[in-house]
Structure formats: structure tokens, C-alpha cells
C-alpha atoms as a PDB file:
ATOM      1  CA  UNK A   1     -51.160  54.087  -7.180  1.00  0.00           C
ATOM      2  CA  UNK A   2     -50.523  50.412  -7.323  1.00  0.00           C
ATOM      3  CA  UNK A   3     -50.078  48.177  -3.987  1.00  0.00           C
ATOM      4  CA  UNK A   4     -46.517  47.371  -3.436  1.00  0.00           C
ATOM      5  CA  UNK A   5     -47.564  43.996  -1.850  1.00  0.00           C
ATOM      6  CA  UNK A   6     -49.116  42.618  -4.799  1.00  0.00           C
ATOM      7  CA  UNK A   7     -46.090  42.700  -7.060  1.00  0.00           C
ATOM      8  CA  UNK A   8     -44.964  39.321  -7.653  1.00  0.00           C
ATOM      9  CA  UNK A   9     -41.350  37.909  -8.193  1.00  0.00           C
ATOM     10  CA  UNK A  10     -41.614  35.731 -10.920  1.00  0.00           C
ATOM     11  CA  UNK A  11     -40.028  32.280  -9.542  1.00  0.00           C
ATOM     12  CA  UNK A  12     -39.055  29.486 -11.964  1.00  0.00           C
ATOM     13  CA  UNK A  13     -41.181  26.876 -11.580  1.00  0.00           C
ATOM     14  CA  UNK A  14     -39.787  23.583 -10.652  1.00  0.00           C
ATOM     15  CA  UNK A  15     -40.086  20.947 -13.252  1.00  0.00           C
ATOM     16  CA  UNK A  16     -40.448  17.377 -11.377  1.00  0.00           C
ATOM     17  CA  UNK A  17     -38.537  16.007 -14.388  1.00  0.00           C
ATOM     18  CA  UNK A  18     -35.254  18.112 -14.149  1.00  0.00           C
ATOM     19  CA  UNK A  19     -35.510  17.763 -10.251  1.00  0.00           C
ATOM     20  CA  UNK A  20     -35.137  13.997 -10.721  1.00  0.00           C
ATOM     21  CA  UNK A  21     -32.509  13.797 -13.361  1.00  0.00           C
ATOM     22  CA  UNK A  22     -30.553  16.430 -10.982  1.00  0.00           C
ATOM     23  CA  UNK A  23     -31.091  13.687  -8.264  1.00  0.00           C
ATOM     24  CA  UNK A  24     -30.542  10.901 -10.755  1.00  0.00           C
ATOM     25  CA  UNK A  25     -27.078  12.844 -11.558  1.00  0.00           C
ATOM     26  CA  UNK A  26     -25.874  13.419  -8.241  1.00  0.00           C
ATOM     27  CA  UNK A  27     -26.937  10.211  -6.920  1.00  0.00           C
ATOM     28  CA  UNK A  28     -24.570   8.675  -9.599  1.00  0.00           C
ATOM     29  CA  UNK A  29     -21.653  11.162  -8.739  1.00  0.00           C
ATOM     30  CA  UNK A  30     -21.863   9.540  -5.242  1.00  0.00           C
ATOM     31  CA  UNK A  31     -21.865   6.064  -5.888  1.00  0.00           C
ATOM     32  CA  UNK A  32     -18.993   6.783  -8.355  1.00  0.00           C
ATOM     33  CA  UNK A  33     -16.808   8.353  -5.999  1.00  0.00           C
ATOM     34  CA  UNK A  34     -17.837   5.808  -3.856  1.00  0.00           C
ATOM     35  CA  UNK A  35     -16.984   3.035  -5.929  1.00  0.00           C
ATOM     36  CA  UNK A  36     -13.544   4.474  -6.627  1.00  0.00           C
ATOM     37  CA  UNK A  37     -12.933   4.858  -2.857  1.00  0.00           C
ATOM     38  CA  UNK A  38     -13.456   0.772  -2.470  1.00  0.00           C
ATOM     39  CA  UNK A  39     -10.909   0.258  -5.165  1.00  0.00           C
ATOM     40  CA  UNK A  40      -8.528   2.635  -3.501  1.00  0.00           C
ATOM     41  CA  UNK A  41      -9.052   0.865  -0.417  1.00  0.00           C
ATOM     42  CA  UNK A  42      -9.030  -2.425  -1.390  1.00  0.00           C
ATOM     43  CA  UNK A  43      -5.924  -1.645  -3.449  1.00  0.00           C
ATOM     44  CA  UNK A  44      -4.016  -0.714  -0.307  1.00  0.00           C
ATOM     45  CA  UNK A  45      -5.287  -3.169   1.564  1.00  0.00           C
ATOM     46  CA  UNK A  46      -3.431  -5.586  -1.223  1.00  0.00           C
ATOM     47  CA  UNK A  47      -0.255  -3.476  -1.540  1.00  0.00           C
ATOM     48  CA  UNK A  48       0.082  -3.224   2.556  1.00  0.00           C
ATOM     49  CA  UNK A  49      -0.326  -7.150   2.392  1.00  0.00           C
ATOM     50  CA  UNK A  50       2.515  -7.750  -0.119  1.00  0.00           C
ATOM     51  CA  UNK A  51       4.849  -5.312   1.698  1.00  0.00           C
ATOM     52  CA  UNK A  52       4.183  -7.822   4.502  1.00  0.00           C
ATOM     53  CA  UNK A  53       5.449 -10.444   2.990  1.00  0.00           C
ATOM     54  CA  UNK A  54       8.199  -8.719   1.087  1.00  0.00           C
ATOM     55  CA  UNK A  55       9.502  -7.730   4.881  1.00  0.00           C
ATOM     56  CA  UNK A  56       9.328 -11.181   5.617  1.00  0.00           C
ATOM     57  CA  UNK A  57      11.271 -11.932   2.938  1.00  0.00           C
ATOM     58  CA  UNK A  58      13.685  -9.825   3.422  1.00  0.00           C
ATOM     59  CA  UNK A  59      14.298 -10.497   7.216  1.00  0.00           C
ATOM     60  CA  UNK A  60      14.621 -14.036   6.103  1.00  0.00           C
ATOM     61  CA  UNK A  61      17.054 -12.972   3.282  1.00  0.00           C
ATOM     62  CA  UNK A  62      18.830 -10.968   6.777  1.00  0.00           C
ATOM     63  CA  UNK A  63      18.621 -14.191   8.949  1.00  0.00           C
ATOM     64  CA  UNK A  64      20.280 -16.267   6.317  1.00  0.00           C
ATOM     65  CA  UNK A  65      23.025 -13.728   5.296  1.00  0.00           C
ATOM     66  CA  UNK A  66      24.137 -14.390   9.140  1.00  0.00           C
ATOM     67  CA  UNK A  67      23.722 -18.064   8.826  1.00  0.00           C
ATOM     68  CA  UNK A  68      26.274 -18.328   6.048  1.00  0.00           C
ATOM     69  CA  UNK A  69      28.511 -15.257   7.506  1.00  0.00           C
ATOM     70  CA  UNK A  70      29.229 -17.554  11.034  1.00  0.00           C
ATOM     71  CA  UNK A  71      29.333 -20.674   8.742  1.00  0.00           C
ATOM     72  CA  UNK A  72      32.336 -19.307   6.457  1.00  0.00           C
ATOM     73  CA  UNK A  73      34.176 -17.473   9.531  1.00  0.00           C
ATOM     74  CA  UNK A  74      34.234 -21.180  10.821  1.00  0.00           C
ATOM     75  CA  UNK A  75      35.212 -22.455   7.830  1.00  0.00           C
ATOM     76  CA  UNK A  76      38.055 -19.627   7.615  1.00  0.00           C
ATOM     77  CA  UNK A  77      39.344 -20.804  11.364  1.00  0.00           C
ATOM     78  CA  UNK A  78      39.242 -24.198  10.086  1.00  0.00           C
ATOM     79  CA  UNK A  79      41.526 -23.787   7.159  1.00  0.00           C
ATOM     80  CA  UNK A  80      43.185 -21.617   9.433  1.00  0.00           C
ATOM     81  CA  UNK A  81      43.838 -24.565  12.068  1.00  0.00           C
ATOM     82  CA  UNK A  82      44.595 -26.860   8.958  1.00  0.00           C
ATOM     83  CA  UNK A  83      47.824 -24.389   7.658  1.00  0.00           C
ATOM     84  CA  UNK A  84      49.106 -23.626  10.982  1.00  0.00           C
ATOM     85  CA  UNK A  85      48.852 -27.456  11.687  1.00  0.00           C
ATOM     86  CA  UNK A  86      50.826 -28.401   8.318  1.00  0.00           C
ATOM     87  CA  UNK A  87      53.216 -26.176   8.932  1.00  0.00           C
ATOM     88  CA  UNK A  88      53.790 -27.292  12.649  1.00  0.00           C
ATOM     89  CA  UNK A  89      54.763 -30.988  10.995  1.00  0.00           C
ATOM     90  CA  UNK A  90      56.448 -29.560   8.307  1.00  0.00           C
ATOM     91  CA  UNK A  91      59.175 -27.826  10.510  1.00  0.00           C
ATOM     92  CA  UNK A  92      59.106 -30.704  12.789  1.00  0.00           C
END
């Protein structure tokens, strides 16, 4: 009869060398993704910072459309007063 507690699994033995280019490996994988998060990031950052500015100019583009929409309503009364004036010393 053999002894059931000497039987032996037979476990693969680890090799220092794959253990290291496993680490190697995933130790690349993480600075990758890593890296590609930054650029993500930063890319944002950029885009959020132009859509800044292109708010700004649009609110200025808003601001001036206003400007020049009370400057021409004047400009309308004035020809306005100008016509209904002529025609005032024309009939008299």
C-alpha cells in the first residue's frame, strides 16, 4: 500500500526570468495606459480652454449684434424725423 501523503502534485516551477519579463510586460501596459490618460487629459484640458474663448467670442459677437441693432433703429427714427419733416415744408 503506498502513503497517500507522499504523493506529490507536480507544480511548475517558477522561472525568475519569465516572472520578470511578465512584470517587465505589465509594468509597460501601465505606464502606457497611463501615458494615454495624460494625453486625454491634457487634450480636454485644451479643448475646454478654446470653448472658453469661443463663448467669449460669441457673447461678444451677441453684445455687438445689439450695438448695431439700437444704432440702425436710431438711424431708422432719424430718417424717419427727416421725411415727415420734408414733407411738413413741402405742404406748407
Amino acid at each position: 500500500m503506498s502513503d497517500e501523503s507522499t504523493v506529490s502534485v507536480d507544480e511548475p516551477k517558477k522561472d525568475p526570468k519569465n516572472t520578470i519579463l511578465i512584470a517587465s510586460i505589465v509594468t509597460a501596459a501601465l505606464v502606457s495606459a497611463a501615458t494615454a490618460g495624460y494625453i486625454v487629459w491634457r487634450k480636454s484640458q485644451e479643448n475646454r480652454g478654446s470653448a472658453d474663448s469661443v463663448q467669449d467670442l460669441l457673447d461678444k459677437a451677441h453684445r455687438t449684434l445689439h450695438i448695431l441693432e439700437d444704432r440702425l433703429e436710431d438711424l431708422r427714427d432719424s430718417v424717419s424725423l427727416n421725411k415727415s419733416g420734408e414733407n411738413n415744408t413741402a405742404a406748407a
